[in-house]
Protein backbone atom coordinates (compact mmCIF):
# COMPACT_ATOMS: atom_id res chain seq x y z
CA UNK A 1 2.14 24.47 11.33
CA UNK A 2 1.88 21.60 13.38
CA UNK A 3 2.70 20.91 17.08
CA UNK A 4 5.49 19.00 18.37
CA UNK A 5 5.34 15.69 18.86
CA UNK A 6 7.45 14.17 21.58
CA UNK A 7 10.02 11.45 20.19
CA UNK A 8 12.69 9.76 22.34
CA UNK A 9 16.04 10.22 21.27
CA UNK A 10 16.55 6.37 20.51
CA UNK A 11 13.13 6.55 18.89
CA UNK A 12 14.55 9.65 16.58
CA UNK A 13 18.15 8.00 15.74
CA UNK A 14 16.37 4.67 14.60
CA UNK A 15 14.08 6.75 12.33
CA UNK A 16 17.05 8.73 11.18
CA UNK A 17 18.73 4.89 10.15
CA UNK A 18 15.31 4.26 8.44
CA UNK A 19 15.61 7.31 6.60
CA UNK A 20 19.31 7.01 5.54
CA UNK A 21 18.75 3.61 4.14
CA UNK A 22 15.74 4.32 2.48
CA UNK A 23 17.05 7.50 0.61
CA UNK A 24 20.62 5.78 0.20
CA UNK A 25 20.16 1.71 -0.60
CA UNK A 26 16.36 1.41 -1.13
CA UNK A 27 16.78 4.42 -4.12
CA UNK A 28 19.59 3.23 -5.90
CA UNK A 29 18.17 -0.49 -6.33
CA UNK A 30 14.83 1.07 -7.30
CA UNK A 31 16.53 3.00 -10.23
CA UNK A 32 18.79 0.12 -11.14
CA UNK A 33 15.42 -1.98 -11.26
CA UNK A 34 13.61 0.66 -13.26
CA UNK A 35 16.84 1.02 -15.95
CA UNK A 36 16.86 -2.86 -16.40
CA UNK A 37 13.21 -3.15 -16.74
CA UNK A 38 13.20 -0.26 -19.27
CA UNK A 39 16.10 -2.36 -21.13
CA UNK A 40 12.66 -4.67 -21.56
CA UNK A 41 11.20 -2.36 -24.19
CA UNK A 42 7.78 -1.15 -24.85
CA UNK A 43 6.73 0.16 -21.45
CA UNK A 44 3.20 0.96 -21.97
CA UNK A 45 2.95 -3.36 -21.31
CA UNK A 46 6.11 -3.82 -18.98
CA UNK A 47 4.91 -5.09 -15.28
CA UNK A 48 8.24 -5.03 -14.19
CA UNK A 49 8.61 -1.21 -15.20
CA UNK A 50 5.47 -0.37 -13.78
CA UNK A 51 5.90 -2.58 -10.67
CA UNK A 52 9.25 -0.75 -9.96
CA UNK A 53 8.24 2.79 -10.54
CA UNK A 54 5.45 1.89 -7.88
CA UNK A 55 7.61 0.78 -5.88
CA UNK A 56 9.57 4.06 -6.03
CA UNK A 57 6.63 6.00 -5.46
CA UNK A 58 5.97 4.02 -2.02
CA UNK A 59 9.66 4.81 -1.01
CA UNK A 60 9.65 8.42 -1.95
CA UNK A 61 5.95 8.83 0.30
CA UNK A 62 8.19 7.06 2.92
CA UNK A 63 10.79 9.01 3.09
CA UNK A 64 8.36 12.57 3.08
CA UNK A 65 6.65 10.50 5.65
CA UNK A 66 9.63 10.47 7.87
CA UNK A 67 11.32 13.94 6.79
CA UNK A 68 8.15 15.07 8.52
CA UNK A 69 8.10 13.39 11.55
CA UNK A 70 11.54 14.25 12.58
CA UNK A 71 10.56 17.98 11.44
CA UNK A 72 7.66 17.45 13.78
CA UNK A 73 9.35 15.76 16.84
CA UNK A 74 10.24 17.16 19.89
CA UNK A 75 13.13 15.19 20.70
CA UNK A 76 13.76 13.97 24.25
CA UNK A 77 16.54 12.32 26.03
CA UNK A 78 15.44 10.42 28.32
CA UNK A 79 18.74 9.58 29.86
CA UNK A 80 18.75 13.29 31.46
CA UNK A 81 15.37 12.69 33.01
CA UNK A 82 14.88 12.47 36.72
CA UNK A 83 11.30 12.46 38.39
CA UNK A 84 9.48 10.53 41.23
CA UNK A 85 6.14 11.27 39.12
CA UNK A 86 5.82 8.53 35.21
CA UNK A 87 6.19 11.56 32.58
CA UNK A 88 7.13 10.71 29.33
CA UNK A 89 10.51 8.46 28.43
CA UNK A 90 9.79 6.83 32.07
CA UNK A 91 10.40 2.98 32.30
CA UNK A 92 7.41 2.10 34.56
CA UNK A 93 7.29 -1.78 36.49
CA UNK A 94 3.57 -2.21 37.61
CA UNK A 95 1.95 -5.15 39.49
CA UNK A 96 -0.70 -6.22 37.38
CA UNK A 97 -3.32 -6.70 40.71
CA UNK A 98 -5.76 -9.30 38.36
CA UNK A 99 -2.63 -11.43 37.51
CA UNK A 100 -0.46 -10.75 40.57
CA UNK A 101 1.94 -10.10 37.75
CA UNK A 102 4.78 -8.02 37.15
CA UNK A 103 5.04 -6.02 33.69
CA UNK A 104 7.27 -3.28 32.92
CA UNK A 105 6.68 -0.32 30.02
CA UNK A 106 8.17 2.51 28.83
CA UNK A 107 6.80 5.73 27.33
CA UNK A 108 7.90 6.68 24.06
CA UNK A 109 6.19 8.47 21.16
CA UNK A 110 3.28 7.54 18.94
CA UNK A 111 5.44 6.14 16.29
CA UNK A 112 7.84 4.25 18.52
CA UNK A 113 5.18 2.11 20.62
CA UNK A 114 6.07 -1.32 20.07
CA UNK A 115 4.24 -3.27 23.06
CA UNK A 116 6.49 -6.68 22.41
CA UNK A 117 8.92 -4.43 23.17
CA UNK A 118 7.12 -2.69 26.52
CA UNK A 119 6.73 0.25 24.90
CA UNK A 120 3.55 2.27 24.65
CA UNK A 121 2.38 5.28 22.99
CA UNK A 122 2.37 8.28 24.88
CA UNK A 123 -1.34 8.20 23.35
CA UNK A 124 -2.55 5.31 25.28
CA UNK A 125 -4.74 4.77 27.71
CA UNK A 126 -2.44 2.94 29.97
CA UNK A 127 0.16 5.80 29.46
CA UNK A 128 -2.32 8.45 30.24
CA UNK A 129 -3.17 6.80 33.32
CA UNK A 130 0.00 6.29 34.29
CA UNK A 131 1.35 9.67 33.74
CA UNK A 132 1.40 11.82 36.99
CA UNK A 133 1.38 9.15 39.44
CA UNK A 134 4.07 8.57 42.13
CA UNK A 135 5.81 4.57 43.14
CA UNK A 136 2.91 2.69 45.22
CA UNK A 137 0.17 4.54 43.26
CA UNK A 138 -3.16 2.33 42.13
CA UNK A 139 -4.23 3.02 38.88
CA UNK A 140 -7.32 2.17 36.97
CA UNK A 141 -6.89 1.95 32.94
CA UNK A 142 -10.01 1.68 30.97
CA UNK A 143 -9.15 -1.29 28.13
CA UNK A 144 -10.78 -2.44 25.59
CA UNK A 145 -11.76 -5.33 27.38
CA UNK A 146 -12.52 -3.07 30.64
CA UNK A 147 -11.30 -1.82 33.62
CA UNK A 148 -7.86 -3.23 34.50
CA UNK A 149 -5.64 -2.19 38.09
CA UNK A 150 -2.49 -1.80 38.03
CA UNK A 151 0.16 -0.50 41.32
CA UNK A 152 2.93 0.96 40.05
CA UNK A 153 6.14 -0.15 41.62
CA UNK A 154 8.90 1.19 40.07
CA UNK A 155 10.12 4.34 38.09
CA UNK A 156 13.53 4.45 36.41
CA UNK A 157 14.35 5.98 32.94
């Protein structure tokens, strides 16, 4: 048995969606292609029979897929959280010292991080340096392109 893996509850309800529409919509127009390709005759040569059946294969390892990770997630709503410290679910606005730059991220879980969107994985290496420190904190993140500073200026959530 596996851990839990922490999941915001926007990040679960959005997988839920995924999950409805996959078992819902994506199966029945995967069965009606696989009836009107079989409609083709001999199937042993038919690429559109074989095409939709995998097709229906990648769906049904989809949907396992995500039957699994909202088995495994430890779902958290972040609109009950209240800390001075970044934990996870925390929208954090840092000053970006190379760049004199705002940028604000939030925290989510591994399958939710979408950085065009500010959010990171709880994974990271900016999240793990930002977790446990207070407003007007410096923190150093090791990068893949090195060492960046950040002072962390805000925490909401």
């Amino acid at each position: 048995m596996s851990d839990k893996v922490p999941m915001t509850l926007a990040g679960a309800e959005q997988l839920k969606a995924d999950l409805h529409r996959l078992k819902t919509v994506e199966r029945r127009r995967i069965v009606a292609a696989i009836s009107s390709a079989r409609e083709l005759g001999d199937l042993s040569e038919n690429a559109e029979y074989h095409a939709a059946k995998e097709e229906q294969s990648f769906n049904e390892g989809k949907i396992q897929e995500y039957e699994t990770k909202l088995a495994n997630a430890q779902i958290i709503d972040t609109a009950r959280l209240k800390s001075d410290k970044v934990i996870f679910g925390a929208k954090v606005t840092v000053l970006v010292e190379e760049t004199e730059q705002e940028a604000t991220y939030q925290i989510v879980g591994v399958d939710e991080a979408d950085l065009s969107k500010g959010k990171i994985s709880i994974t990271s290496p900016m999240a793990r340096g930002l977790i446990g420190k207070c407003v007007g904190d410096s923190v150093e993140v090791q990068a893949p392109g090195g060492a960046r500073h950040f002072e962390i200026l805000e925490i909401t959530f």
